[in-house]
PDB file of N, CA and C in Angstrom:
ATOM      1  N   UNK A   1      49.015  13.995  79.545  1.00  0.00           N
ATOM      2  CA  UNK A   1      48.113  14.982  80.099  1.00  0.00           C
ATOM      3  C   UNK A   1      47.567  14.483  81.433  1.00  0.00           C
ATOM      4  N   UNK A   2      47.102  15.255  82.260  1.00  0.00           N
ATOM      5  CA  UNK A   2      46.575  15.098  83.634  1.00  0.00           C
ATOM      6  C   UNK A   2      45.294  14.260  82.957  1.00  0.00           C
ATOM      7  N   UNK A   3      44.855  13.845  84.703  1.00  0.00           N
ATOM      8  CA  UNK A   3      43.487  13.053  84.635  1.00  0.00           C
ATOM      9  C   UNK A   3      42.695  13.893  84.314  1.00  0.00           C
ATOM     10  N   UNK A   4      41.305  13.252  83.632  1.00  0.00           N
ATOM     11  CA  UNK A   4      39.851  14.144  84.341  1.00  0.00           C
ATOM     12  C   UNK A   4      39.510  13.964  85.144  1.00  0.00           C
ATOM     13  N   UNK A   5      38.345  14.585  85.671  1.00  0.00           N
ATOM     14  CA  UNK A   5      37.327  13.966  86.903  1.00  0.00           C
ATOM     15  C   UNK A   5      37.307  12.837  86.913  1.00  0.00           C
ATOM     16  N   UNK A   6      36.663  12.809  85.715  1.00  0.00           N
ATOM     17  CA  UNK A   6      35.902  11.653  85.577  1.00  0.00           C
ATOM     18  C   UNK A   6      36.747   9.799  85.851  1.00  0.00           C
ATOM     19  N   UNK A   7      37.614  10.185  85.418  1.00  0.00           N
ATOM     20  CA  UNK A   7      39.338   9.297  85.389  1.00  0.00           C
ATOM     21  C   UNK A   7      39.881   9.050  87.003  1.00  0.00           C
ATOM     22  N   UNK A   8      39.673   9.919  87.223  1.00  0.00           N
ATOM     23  CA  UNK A   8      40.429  10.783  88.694  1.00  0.00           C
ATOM     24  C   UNK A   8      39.747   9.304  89.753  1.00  0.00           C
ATOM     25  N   UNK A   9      38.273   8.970  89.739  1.00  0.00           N
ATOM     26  CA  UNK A   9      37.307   8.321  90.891  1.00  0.00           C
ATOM     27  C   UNK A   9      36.689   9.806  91.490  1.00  0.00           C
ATOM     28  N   UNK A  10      36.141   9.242  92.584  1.00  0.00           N
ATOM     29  CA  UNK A  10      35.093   9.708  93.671  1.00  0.00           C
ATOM     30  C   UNK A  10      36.215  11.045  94.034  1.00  0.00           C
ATOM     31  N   UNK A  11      35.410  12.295  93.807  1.00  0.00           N
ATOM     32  CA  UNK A  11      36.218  12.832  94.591  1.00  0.00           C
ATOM     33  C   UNK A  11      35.708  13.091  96.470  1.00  0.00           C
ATOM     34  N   UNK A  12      36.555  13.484  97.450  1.00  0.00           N
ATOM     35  CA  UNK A  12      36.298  13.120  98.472  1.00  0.00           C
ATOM     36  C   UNK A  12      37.063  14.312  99.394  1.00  0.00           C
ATOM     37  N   UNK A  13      36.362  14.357 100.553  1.00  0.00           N
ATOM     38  CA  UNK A  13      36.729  15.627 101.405  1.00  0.00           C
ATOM     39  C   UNK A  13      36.715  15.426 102.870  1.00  0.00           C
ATOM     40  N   UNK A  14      37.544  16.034 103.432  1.00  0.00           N
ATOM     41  CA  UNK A  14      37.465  15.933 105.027  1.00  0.00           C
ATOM     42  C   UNK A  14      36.730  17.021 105.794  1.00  0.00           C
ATOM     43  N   UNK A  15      36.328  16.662 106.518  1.00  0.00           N
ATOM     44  CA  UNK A  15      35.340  16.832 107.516  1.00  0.00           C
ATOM     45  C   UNK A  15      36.341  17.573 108.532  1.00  0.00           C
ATOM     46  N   UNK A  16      37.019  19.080 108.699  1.00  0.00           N
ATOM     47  CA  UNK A  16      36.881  19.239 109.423  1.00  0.00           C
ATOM     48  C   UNK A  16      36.830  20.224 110.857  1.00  0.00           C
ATOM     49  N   UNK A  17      37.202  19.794 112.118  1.00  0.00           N
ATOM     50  CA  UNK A  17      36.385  20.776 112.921  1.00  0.00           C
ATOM     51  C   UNK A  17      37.063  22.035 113.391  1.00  0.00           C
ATOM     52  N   UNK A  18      35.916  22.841 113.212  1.00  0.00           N
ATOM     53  CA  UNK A  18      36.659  24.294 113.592  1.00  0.00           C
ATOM     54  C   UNK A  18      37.337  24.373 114.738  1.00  0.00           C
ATOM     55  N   UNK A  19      36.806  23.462 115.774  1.00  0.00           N
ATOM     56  CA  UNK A  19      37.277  24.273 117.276  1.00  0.00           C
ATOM     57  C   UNK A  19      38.979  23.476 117.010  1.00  0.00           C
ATOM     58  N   UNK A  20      39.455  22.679 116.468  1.00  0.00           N
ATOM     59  CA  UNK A  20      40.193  21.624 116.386  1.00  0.00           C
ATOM     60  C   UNK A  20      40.776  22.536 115.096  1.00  0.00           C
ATOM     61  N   UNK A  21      41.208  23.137 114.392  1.00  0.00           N
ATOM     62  CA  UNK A  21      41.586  24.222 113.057  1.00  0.00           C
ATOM     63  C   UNK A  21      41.746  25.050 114.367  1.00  0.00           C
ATOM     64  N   UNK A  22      40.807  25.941 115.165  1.00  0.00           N
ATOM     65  CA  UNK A  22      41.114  27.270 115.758  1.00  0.00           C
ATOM     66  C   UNK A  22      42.289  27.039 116.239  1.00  0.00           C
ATOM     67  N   UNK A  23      42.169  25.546 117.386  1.00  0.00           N
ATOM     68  CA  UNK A  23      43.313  25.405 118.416  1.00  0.00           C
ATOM     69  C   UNK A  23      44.771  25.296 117.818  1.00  0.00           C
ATOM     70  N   UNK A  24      44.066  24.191 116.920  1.00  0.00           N
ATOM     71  CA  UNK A  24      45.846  23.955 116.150  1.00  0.00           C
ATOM     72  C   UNK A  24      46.393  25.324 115.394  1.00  0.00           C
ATOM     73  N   UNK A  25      45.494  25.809 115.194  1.00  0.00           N
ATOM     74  CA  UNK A  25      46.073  27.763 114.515  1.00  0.00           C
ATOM     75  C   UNK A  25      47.050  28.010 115.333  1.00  0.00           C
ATOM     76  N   UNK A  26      46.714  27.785 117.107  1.00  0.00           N
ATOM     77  CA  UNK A  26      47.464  28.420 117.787  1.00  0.00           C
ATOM     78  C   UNK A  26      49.114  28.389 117.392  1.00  0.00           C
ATOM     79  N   UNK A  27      49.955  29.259 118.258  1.00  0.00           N
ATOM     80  CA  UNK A  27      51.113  28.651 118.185  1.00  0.00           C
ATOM     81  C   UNK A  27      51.070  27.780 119.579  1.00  0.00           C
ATOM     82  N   UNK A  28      52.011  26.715 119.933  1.00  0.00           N
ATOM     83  CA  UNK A  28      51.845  25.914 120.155  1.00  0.00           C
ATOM     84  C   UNK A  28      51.809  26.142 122.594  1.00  0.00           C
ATOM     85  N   UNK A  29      52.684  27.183 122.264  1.00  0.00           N
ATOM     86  CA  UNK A  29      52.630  27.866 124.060  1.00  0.00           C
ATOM     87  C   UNK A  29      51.168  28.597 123.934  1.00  0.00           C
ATOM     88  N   UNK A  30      50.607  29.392 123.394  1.00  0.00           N
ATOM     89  CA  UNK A  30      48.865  29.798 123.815  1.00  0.00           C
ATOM     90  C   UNK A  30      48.253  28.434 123.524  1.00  0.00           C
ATOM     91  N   UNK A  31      48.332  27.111 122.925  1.00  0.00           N
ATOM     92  CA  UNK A  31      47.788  26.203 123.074  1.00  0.00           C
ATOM     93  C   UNK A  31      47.737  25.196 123.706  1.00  0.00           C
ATOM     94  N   UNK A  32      48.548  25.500 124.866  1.00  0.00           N
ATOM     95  CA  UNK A  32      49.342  24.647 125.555  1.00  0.00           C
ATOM     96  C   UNK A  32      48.473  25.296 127.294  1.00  0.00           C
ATOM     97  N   UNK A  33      48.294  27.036 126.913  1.00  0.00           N
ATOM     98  CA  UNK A  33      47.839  27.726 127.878  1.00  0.00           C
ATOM     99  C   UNK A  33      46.204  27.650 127.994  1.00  0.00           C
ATOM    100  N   UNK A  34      45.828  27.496 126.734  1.00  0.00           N
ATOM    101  CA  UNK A  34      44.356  27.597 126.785  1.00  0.00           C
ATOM    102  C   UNK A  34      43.796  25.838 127.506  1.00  0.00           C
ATOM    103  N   UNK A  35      44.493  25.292 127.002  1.00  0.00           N
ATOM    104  CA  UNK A  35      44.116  23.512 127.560  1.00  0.00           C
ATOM    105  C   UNK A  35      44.320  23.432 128.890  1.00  0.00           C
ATOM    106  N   UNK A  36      45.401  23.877 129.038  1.00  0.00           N
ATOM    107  CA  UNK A  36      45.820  24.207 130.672  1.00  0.00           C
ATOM    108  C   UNK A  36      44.482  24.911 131.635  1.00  0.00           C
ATOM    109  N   UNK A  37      44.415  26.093 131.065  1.00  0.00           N
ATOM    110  CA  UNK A  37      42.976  27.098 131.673  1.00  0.00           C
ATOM    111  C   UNK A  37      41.724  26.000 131.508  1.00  0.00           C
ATOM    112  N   UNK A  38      41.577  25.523 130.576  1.00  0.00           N
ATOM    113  CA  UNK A  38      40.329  24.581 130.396  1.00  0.00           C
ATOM    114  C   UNK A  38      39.989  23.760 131.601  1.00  0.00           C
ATOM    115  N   UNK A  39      41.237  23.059 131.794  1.00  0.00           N
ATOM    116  CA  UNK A  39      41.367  21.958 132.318  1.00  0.00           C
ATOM    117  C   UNK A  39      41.115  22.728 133.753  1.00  0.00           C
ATOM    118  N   UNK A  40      42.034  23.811 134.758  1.00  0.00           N
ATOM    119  CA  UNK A  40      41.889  24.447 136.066  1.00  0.00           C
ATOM    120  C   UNK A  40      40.138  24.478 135.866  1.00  0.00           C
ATOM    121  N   UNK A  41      39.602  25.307 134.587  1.00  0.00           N
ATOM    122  CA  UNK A  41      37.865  25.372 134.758  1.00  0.00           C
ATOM    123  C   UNK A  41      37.523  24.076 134.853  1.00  0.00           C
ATOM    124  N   UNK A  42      37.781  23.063 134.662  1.00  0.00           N
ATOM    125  CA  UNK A  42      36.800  21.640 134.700  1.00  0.00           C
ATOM    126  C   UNK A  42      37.179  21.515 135.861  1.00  0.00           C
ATOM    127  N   UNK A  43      38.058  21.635 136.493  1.00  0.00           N
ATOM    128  CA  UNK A  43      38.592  20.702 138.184  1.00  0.00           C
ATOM    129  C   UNK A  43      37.691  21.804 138.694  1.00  0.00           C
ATOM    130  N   UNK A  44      37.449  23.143 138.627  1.00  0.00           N
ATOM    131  CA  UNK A  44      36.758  24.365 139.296  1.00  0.00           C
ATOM    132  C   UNK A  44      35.297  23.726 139.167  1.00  0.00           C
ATOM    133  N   UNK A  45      34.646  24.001 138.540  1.00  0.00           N
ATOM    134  CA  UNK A  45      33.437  23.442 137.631  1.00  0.00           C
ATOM    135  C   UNK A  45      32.689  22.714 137.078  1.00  0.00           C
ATOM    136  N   UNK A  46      33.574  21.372 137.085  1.00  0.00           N
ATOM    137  CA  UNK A  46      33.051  20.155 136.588  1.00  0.00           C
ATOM    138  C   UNK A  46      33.552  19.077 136.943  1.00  0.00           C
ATOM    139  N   UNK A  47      34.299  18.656 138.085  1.00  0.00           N
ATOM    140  CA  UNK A  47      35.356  18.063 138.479  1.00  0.00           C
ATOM    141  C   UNK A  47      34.904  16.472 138.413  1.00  0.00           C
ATOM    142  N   UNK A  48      33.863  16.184 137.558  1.00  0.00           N
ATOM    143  CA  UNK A  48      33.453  14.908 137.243  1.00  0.00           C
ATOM    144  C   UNK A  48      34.535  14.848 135.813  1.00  0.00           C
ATOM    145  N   UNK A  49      34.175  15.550 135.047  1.00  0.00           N
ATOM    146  CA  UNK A  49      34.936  16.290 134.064  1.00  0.00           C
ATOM    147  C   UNK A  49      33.720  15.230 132.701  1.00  0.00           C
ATOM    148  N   UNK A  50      32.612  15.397 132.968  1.00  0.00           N
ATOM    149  CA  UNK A  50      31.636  14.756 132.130  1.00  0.00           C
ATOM    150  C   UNK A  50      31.651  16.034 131.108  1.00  0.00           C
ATOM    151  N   UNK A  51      31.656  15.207 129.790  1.00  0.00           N
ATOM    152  CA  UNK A  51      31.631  15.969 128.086  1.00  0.00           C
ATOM    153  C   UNK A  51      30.681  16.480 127.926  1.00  0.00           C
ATOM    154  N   UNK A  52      29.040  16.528 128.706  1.00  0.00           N
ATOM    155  CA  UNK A  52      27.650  17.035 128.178  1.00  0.00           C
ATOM    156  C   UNK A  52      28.468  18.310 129.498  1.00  0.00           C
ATOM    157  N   UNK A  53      28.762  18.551 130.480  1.00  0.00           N
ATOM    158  CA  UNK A  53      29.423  19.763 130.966  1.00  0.00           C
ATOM    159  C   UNK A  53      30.331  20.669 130.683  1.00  0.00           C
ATOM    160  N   UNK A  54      31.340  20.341 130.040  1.00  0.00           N
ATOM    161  CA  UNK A  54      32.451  20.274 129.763  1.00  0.00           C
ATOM    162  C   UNK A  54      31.634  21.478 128.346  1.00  0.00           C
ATOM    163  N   UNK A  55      31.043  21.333 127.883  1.00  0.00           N
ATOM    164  CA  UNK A  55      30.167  21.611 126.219  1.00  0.00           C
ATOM    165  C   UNK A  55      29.184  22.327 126.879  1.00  0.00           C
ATOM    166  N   UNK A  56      29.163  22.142 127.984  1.00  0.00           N
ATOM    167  CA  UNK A  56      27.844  23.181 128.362  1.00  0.00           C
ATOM    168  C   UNK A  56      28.402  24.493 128.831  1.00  0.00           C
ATOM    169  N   UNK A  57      29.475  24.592 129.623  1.00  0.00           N
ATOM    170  CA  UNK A  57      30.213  25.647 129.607  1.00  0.00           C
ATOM    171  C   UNK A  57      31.238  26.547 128.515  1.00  0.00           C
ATOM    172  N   UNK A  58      31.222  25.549 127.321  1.00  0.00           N
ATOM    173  CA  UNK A  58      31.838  26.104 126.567  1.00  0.00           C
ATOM    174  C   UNK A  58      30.671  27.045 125.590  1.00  0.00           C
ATOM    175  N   UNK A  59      29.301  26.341 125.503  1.00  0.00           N
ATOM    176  CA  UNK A  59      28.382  27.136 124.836  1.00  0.00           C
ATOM    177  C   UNK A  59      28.173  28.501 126.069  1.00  0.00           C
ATOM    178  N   UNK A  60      28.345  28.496 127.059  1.00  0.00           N
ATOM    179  CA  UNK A  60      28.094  29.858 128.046  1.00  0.00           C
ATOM    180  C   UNK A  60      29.110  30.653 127.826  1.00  0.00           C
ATOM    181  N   UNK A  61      30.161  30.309 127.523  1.00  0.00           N
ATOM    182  CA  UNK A  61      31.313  30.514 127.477  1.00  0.00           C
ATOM    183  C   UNK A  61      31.542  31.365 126.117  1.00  0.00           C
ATOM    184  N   UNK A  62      30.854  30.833 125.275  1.00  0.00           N
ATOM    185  CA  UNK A  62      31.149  31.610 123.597  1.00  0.00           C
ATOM    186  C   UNK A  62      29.628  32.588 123.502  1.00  0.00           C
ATOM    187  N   UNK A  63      28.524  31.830 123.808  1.00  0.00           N
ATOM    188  CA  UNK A  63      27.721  33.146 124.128  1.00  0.00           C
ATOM    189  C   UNK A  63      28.105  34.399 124.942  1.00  0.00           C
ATOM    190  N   UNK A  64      28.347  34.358 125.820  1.00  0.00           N
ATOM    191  CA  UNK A  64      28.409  35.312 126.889  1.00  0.00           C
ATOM    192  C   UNK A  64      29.008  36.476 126.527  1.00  0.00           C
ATOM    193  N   UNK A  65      30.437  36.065 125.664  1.00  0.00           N
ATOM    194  CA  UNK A  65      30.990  37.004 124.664  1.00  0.00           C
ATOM    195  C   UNK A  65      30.855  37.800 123.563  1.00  0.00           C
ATOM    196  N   UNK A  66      29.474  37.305 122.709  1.00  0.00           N
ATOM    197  CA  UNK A  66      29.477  38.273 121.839  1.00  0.00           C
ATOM    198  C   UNK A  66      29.307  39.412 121.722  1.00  0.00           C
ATOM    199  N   UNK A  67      29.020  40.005 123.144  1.00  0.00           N
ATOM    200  CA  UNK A  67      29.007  41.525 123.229  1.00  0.00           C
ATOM    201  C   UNK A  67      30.325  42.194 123.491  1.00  0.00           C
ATOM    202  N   UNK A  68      31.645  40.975 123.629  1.00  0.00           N
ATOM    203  CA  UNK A  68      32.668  41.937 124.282  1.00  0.00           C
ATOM    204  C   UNK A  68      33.672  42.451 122.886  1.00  0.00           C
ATOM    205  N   UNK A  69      35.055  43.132 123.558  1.00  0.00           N
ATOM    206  CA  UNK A  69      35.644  43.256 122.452  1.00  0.00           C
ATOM    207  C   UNK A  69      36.159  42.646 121.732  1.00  0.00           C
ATOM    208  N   UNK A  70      36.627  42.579 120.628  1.00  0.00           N
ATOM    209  CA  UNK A  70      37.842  41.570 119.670  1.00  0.00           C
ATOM    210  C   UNK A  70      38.425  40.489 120.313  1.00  0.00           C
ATOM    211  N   UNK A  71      39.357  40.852 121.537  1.00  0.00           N
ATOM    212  CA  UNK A  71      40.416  40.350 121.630  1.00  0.00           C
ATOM    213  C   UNK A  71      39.798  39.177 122.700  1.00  0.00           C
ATOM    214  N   UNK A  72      39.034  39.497 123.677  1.00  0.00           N
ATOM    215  CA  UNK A  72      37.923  39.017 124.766  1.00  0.00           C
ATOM    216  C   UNK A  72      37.143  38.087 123.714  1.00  0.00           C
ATOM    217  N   UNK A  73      36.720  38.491 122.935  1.00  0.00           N
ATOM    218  CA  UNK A  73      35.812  37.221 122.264  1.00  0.00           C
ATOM    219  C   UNK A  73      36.295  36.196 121.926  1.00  0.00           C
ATOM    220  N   UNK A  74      38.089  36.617 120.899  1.00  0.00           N
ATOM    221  CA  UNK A  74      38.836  35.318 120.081  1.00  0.00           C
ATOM    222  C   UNK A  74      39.112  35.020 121.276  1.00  0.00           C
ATOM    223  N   UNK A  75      39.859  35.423 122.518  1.00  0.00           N
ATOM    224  CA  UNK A  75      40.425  34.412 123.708  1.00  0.00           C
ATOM    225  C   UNK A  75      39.293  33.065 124.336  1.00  0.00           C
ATOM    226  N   UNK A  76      37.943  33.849 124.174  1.00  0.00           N
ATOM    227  CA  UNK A  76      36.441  33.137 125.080  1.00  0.00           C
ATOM    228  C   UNK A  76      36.344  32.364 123.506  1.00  0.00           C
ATOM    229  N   UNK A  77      36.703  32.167 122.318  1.00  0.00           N
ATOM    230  CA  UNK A  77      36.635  31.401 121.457  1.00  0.00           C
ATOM    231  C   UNK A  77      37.159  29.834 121.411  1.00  0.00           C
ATOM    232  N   UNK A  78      38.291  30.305 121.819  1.00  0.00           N
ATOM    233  CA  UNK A  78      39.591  29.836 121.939  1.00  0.00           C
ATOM    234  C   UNK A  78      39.384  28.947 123.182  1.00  0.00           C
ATOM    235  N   UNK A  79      39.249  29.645 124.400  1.00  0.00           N
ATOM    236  CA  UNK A  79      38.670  28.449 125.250  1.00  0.00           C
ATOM    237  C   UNK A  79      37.639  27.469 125.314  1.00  0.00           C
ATOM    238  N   UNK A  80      36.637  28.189 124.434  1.00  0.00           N
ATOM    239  CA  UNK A  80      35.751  27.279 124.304  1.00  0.00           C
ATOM    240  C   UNK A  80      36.158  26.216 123.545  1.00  0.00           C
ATOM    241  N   UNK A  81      36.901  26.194 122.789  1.00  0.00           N
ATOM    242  CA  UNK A  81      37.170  25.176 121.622  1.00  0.00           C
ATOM    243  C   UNK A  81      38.235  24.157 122.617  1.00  0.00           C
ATOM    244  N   UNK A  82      38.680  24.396 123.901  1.00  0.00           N
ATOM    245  CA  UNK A  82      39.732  24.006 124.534  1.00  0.00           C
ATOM    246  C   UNK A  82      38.735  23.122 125.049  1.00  0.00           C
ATOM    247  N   UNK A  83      37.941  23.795 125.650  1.00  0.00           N
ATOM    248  CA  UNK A  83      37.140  23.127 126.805  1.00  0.00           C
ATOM    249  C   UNK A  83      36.320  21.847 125.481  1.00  0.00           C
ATOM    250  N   UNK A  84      35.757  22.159 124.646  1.00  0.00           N
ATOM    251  CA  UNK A  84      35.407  20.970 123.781  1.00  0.00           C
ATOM    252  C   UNK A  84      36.029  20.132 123.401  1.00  0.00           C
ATOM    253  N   UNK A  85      37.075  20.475 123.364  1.00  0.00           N
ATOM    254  CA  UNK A  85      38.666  19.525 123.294  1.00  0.00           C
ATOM    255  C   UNK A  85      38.642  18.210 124.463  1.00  0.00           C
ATOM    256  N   UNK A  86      38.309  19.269 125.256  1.00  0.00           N
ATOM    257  CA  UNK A  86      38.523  18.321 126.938  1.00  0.00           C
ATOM    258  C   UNK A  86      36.967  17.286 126.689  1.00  0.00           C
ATOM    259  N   UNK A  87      36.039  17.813 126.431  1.00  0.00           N
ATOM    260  CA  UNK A  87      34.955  17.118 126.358  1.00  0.00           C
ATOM    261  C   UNK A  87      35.180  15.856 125.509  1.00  0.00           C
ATOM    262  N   UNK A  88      35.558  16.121 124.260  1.00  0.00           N
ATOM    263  CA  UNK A  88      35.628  15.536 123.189  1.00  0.00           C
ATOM    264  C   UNK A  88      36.807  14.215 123.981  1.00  0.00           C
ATOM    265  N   UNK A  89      38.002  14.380 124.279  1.00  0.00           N
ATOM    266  CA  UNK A  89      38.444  13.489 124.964  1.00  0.00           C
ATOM    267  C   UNK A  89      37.762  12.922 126.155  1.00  0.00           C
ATOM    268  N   UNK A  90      37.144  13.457 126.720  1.00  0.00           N
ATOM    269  CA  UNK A  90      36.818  13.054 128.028  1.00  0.00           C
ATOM    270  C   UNK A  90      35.260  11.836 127.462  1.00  0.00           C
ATOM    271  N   UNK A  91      35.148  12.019 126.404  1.00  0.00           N
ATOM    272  CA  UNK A  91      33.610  10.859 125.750  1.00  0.00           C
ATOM    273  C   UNK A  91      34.349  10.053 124.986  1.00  0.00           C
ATOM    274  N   UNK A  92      35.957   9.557 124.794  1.00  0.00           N
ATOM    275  CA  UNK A  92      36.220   9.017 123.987  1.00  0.00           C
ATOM    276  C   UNK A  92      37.106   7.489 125.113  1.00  0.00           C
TER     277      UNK A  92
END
């Protein structure tokens, strides 16, 4: 017979992040496009390419949208999670 819980140990879970789940959802050419766009906005915008910026435009970036339509919001989603991407590397 299978384990129990109790038999089994600790059970245990990963941690993890949405914007990093959204991107990898992509197929792999819109994810390839959105990092790309990220990246033209940081050389536009942030051309230090510092992660507290990088995150500051991505929160303007996902606010700004919730009034638009469907397709405008998941794309401004989607970049944002790009541009945190870039941040997230860019502090590591």
């Amino acid at each position: 017979m299978g384990q129990s819980r109790n038999d089994a140990g600790p059970m245990t879970s990963d941690v993890v992040s949405f914007d990093d789940a959204l991107l990898d959802a992509c197929p792999a050419a819109v994810r390839a496009d959105l990092l790309e766009e990220a990246a033209l906005l940081m050389q536009a915008f942030a051309p230090e390419g510092r992660p507290e910026e990088l995150a500051a435009m991505a929160r303007t970036l996902s606010v700004g949208l919730r009034n638009g339509k469907h397709g405008e919001r998941m794309r401004g989603r989607r970049l944002a999670a790009a541009l945190r991407r870039l941040a997230k590397s860019a502090a590591d």
